[in-house]
N, C-alpha and C. Protein backbone atom coordinates (compact mmCIF):
# COMPACT_ATOMS: atom_id res chain seq x y z
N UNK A 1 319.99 89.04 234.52
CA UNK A 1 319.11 90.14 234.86
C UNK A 1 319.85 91.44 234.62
N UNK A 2 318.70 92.35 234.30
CA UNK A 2 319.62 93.67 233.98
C UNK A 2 319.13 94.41 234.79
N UNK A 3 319.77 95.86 235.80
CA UNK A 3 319.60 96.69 236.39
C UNK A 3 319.52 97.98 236.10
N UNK A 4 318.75 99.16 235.27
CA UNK A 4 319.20 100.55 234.78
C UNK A 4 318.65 101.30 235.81
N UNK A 5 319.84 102.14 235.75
CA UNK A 5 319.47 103.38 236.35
C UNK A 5 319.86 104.65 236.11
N UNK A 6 319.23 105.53 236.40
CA UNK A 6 319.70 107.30 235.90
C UNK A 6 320.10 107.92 236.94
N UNK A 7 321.17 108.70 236.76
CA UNK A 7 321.80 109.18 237.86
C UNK A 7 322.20 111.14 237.02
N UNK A 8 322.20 111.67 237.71
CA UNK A 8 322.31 113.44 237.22
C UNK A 8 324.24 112.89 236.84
N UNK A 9 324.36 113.75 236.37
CA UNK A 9 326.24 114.18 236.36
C UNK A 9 327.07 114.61 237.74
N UNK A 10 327.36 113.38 238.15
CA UNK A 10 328.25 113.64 239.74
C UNK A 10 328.65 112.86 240.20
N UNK A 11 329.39 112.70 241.57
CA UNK A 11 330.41 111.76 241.70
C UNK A 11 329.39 110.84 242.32
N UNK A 12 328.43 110.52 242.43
CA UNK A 12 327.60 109.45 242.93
C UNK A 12 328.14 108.54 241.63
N UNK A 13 327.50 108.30 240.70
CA UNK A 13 328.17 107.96 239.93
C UNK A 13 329.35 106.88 239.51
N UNK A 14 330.17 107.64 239.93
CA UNK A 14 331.36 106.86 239.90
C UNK A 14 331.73 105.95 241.01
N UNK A 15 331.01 106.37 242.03
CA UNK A 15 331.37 105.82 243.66
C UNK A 15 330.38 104.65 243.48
N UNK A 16 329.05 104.66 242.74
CA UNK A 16 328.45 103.48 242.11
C UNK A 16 328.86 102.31 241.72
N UNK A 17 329.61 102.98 240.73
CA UNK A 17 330.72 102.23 239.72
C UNK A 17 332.03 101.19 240.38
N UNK A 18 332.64 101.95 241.40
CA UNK A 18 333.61 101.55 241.68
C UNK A 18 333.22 100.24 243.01
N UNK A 19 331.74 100.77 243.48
CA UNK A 19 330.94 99.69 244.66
C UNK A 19 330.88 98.77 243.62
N UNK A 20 330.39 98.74 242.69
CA UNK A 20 330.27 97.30 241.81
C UNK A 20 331.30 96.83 241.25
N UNK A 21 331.88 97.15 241.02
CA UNK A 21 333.36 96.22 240.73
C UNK A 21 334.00 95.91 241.99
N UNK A 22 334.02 96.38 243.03
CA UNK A 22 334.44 95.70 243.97
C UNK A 22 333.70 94.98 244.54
N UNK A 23 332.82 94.69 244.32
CA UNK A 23 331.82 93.61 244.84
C UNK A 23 331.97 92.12 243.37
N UNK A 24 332.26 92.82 242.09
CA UNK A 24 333.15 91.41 241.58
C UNK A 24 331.56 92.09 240.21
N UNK A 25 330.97 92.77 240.28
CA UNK A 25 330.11 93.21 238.58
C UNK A 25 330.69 94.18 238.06
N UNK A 26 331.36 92.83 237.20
CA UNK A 26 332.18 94.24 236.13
C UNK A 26 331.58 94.29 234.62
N UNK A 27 330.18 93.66 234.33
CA UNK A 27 329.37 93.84 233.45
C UNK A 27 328.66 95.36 233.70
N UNK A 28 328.94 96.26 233.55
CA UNK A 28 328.87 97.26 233.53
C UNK A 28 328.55 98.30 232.20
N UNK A 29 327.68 99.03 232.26
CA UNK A 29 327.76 100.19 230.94
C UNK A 29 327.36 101.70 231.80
N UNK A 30 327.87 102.63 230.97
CA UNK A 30 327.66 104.02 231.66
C UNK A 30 327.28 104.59 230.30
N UNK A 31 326.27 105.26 230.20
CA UNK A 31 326.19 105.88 228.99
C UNK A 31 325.45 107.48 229.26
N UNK A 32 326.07 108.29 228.76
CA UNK A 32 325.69 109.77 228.86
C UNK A 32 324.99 109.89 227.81
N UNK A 33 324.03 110.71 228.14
CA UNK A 33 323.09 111.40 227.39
C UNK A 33 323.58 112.43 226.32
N UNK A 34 322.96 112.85 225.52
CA UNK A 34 323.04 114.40 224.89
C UNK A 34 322.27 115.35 225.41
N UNK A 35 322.25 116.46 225.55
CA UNK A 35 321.72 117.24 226.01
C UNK A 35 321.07 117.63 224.35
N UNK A 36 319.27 118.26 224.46
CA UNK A 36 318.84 118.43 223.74
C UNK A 36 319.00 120.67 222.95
N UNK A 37 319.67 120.47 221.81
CA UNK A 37 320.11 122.04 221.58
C UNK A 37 318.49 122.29 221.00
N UNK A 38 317.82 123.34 221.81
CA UNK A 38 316.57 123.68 221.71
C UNK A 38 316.27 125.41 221.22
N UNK A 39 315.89 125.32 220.60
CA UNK A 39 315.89 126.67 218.99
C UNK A 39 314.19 127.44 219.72
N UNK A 40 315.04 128.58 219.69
CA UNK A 40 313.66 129.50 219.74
C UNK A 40 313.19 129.61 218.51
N UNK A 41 311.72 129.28 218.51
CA UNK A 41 310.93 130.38 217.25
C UNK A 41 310.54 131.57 217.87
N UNK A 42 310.49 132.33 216.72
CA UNK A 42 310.06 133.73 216.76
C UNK A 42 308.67 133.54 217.17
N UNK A 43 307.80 133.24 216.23
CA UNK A 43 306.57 133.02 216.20
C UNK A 43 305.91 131.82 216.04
N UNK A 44 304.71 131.43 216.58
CA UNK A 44 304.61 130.14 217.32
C UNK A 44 303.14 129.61 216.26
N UNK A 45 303.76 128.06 216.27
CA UNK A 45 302.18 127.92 215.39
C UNK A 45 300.95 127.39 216.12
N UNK A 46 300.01 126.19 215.19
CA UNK A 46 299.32 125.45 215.73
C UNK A 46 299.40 124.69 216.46
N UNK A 47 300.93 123.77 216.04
CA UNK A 47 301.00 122.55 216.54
C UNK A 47 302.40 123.13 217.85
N UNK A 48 302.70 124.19 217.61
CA UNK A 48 303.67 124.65 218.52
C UNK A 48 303.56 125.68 219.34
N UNK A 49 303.97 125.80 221.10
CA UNK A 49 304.11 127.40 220.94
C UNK A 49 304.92 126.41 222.49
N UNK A 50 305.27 127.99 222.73
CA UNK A 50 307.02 128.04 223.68
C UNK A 50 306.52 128.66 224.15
N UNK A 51 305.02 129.29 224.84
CA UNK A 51 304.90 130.24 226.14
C UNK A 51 305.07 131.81 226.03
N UNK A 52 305.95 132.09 225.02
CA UNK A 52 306.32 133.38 224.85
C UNK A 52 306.13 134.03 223.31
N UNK A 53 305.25 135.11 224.10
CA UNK A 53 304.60 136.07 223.32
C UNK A 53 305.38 137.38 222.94
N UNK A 54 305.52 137.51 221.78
CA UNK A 54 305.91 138.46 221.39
C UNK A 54 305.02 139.97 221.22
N UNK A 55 304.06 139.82 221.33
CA UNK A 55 302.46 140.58 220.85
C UNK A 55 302.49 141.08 222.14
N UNK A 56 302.14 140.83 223.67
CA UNK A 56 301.73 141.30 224.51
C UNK A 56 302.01 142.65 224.82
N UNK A 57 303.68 142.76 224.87
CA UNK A 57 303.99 144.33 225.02
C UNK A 57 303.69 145.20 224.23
N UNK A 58 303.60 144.63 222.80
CA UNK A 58 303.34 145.56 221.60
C UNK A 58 302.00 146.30 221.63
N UNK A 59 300.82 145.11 222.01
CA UNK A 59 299.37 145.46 221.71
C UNK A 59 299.27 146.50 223.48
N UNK A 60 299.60 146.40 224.21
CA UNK A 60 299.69 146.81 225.56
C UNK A 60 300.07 148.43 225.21
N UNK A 61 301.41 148.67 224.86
CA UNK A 61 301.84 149.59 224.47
C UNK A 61 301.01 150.29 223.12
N UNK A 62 300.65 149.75 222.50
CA UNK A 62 300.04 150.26 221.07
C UNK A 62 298.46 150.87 221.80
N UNK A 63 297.76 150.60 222.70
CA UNK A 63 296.90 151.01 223.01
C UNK A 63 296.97 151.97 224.01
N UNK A 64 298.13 152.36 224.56
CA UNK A 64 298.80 153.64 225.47
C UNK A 64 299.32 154.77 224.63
N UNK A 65 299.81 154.11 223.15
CA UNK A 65 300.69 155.46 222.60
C UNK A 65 299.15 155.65 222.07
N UNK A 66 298.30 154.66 221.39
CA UNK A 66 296.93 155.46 220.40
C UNK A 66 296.28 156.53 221.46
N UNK A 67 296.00 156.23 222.62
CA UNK A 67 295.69 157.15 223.19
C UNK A 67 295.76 158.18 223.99
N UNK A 68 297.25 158.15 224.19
CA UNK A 68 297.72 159.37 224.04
C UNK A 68 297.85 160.65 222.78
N UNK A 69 298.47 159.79 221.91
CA UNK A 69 298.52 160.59 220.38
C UNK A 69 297.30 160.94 219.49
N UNK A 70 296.19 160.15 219.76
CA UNK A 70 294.94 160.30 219.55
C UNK A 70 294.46 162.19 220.46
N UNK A 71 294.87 161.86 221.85
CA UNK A 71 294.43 163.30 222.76
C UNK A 71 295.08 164.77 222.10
N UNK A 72 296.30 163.93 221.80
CA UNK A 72 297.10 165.32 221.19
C UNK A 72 297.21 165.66 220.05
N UNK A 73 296.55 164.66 219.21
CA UNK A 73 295.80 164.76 217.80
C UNK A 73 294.90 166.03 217.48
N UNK A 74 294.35 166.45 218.77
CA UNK A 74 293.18 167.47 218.47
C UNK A 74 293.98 168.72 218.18
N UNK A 75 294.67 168.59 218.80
CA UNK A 75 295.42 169.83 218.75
C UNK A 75 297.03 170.18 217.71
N UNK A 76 296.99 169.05 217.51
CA UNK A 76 298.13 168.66 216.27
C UNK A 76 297.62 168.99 214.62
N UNK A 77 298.44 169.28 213.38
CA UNK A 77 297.95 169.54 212.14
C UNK A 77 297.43 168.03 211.82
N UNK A 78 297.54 166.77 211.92
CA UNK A 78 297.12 166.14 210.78
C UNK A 78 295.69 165.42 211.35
N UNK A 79 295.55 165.71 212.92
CA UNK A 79 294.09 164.97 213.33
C UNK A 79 294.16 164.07 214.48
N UNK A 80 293.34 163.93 214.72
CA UNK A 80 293.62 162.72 215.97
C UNK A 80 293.43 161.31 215.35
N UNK A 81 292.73 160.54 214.20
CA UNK A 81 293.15 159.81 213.60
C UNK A 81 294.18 159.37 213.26
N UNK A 82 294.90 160.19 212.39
CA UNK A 82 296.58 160.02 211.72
C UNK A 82 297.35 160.11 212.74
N UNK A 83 297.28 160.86 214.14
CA UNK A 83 297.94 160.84 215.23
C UNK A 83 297.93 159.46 215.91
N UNK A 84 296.78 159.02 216.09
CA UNK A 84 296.03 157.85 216.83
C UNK A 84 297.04 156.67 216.23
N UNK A 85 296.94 156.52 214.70
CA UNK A 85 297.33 155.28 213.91
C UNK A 85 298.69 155.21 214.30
N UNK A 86 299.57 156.35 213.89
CA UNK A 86 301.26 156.80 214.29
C UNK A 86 301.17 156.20 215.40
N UNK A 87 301.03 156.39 216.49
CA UNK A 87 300.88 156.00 217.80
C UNK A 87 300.73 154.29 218.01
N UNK A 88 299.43 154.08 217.41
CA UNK A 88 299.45 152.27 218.00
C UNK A 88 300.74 151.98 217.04
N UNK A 89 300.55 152.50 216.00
CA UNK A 89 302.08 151.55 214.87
C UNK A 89 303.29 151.58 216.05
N UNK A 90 303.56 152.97 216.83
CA UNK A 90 305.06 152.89 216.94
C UNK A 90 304.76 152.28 218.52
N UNK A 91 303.95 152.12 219.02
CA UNK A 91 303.77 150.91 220.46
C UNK A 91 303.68 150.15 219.85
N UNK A 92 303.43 149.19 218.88
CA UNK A 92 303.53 147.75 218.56
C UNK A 92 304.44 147.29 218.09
N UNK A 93 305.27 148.72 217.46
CA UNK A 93 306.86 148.08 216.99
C UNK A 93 307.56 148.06 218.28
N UNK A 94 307.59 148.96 219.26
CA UNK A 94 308.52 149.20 220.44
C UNK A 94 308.62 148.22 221.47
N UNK A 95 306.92 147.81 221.15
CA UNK A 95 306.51 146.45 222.36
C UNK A 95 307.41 144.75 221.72
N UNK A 96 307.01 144.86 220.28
CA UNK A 96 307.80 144.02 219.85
C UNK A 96 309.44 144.04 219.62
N UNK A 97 309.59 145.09 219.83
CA UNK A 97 311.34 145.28 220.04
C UNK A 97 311.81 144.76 221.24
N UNK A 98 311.05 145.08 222.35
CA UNK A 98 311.22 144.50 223.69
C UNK A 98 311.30 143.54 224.00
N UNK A 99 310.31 142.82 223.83
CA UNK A 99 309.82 141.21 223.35
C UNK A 99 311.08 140.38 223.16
N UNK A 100 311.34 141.31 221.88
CA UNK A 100 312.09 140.11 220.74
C UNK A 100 313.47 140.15 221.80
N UNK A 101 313.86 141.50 222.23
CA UNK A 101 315.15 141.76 222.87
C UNK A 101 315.18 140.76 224.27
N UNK A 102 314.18 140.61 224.69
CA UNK A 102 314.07 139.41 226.25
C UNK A 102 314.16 138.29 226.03
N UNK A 103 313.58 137.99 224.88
CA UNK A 103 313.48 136.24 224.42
C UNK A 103 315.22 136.10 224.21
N UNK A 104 315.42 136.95 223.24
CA UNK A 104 317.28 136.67 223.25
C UNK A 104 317.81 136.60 224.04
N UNK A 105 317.53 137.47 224.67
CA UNK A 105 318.32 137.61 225.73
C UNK A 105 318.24 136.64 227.07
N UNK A 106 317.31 136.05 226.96
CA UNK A 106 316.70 135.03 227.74
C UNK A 106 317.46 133.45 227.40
N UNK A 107 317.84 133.45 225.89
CA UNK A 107 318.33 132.28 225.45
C UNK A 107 319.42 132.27 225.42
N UNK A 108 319.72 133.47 224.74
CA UNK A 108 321.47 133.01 225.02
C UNK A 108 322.22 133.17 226.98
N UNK A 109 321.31 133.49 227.80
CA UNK A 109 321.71 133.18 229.07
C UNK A 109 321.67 131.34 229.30
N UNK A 110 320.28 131.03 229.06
CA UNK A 110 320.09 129.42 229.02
C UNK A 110 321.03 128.63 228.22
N UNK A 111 321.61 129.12 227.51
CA UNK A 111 322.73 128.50 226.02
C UNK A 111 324.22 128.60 227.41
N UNK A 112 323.84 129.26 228.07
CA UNK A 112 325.43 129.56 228.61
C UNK A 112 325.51 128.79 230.04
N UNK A 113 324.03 128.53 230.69
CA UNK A 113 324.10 127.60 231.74
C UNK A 113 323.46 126.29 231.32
N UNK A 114 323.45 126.13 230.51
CA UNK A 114 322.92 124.81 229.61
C UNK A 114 324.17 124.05 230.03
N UNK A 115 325.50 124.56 229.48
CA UNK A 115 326.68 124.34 229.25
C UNK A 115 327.47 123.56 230.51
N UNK A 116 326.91 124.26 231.54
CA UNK A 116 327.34 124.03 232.66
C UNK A 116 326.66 122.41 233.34
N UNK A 117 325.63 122.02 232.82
CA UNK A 117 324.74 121.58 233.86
C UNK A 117 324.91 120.33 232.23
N UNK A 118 325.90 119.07 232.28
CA UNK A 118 325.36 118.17 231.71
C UNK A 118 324.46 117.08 231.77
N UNK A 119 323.79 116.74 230.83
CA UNK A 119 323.03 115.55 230.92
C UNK A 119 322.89 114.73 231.77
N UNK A 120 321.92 113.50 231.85
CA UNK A 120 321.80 112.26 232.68
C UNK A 120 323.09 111.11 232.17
N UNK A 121 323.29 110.29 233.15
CA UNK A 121 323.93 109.21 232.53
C UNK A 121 322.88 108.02 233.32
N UNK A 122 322.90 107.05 232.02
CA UNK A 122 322.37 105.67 232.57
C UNK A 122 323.26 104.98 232.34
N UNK A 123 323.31 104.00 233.86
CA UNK A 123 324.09 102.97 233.96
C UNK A 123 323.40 101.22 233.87
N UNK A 124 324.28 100.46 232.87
CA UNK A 124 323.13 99.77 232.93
C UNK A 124 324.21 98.30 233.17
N UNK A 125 323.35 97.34 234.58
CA UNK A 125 324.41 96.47 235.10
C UNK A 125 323.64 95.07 234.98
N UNK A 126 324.51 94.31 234.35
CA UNK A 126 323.94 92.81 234.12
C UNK A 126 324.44 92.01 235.25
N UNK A 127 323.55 91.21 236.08
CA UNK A 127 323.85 90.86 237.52
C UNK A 127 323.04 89.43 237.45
N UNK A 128 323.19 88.70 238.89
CA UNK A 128 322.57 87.74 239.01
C UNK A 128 321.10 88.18 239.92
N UNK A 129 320.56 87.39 240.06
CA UNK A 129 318.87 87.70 240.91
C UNK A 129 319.19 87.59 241.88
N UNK A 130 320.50 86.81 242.48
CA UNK A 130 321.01 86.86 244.18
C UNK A 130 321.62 88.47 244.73
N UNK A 131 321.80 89.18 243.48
CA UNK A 131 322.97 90.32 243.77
C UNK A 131 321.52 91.55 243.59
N UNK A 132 320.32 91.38 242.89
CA UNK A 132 319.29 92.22 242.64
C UNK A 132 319.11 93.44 243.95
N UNK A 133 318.78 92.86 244.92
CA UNK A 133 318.13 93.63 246.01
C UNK A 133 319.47 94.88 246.70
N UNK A 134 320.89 94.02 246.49
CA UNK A 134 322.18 94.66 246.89
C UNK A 134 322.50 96.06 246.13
N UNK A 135 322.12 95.41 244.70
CA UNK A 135 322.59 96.26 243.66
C UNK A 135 321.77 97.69 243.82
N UNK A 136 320.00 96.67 243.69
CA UNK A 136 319.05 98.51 243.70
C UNK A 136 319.53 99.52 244.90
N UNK A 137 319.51 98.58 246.45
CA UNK A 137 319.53 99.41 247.42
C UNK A 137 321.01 100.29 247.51
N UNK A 138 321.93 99.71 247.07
CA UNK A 138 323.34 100.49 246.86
C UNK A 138 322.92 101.80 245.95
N UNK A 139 322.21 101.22 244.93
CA UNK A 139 322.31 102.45 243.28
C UNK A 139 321.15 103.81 244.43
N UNK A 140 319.76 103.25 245.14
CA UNK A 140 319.46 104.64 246.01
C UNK A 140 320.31 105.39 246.81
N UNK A 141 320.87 104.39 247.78
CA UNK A 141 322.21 105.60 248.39
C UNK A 141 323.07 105.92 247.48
N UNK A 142 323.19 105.82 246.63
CA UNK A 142 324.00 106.58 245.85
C UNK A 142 323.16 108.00 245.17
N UNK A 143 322.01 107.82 244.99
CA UNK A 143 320.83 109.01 244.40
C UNK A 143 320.68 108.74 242.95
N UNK A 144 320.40 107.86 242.90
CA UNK A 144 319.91 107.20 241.46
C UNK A 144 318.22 107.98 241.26
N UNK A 145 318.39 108.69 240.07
CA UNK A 145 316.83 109.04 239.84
C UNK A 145 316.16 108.08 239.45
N UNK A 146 316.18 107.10 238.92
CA UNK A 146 315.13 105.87 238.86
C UNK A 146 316.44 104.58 238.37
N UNK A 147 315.02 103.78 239.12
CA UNK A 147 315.94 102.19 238.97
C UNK A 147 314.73 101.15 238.03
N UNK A 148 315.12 100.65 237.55
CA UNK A 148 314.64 99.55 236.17
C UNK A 148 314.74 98.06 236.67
N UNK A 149 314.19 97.07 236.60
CA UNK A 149 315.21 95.65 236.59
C UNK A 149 314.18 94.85 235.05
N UNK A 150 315.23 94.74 234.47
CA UNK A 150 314.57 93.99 233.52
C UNK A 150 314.98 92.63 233.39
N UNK A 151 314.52 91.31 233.15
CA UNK A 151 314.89 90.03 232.98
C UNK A 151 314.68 89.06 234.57
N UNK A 152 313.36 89.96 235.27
CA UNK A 152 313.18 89.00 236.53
C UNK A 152 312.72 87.67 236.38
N UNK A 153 312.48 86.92 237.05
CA UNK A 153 312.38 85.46 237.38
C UNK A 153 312.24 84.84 238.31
């Protein structure tokens, strides 16, 4: 019979490890995960999107500078049109400058506590069906995020 279980990165773990070999299961595996390296897109498609909008501040802002620059258009040489347009253009670049500057800045913070915080490890223990009930209830006090038994009978 086989026993898996997932446990976070910590000394539960090992104190797992070392309960089963002293109890005489030294069929044992520990295997760590990879942690998944996850890539911002800029811009998001059909089949994708990540929550974060780049557009919001831009169009937000682009409709504060048009109408402002639009008001002071009347009184400006080229019109409140050509004022108006100047205006949403330079809120939609400024909003998207912002944007783009948070998302970075947002990732390379996550890139840096990513680092810190490794993966799951599964441990996976080949036992008898007499040792089953010993093994699961040991692997919960220890804080096993999930337990498996495969090969019952």
């Amino acid at each position: 019979m086989q026993i898996i279980a997932s446990f976070n990165h910590s000394s539960y773990i090992e104190m797992s490890i070392v309960k089963l070999e002293e109890r005489g299961l030294d069929d044992l595996y520990a295997i760590p995960l990879e942690s998944r390296k996850k890539e911002t897109r800029l811009f998001d498609s059909i089949h994708y999107s990540d929550g974060h909008s780049l557009l919001n501040k831009g169009m937000f802002l682009a409709v504060i500078f048009s109408v402002i620059t639009t008001s002071r258009g009347f009184v400006l040489e080229w019109g409140p049109i050509y004022w108006g347009l100047i205006g949403a253009g330079s809120g939609l670049i400024l909003g998207f400058l912002i944007d783009l500057f948070l998302v970075r800045f947002k990732e390379r913070k996550q890139i840096l506590t990513d680092h810190a915080q490794p993966s799951e490890i599964i441990l996976i223990i080949n036992c008898g069906n007499k040792d089953e009930e010993w093994v699961t209830q040991m692997l919960w006090e220890h804080h096993a995020l999930g337990i498996a038994a495969v090969g019952k009978e």
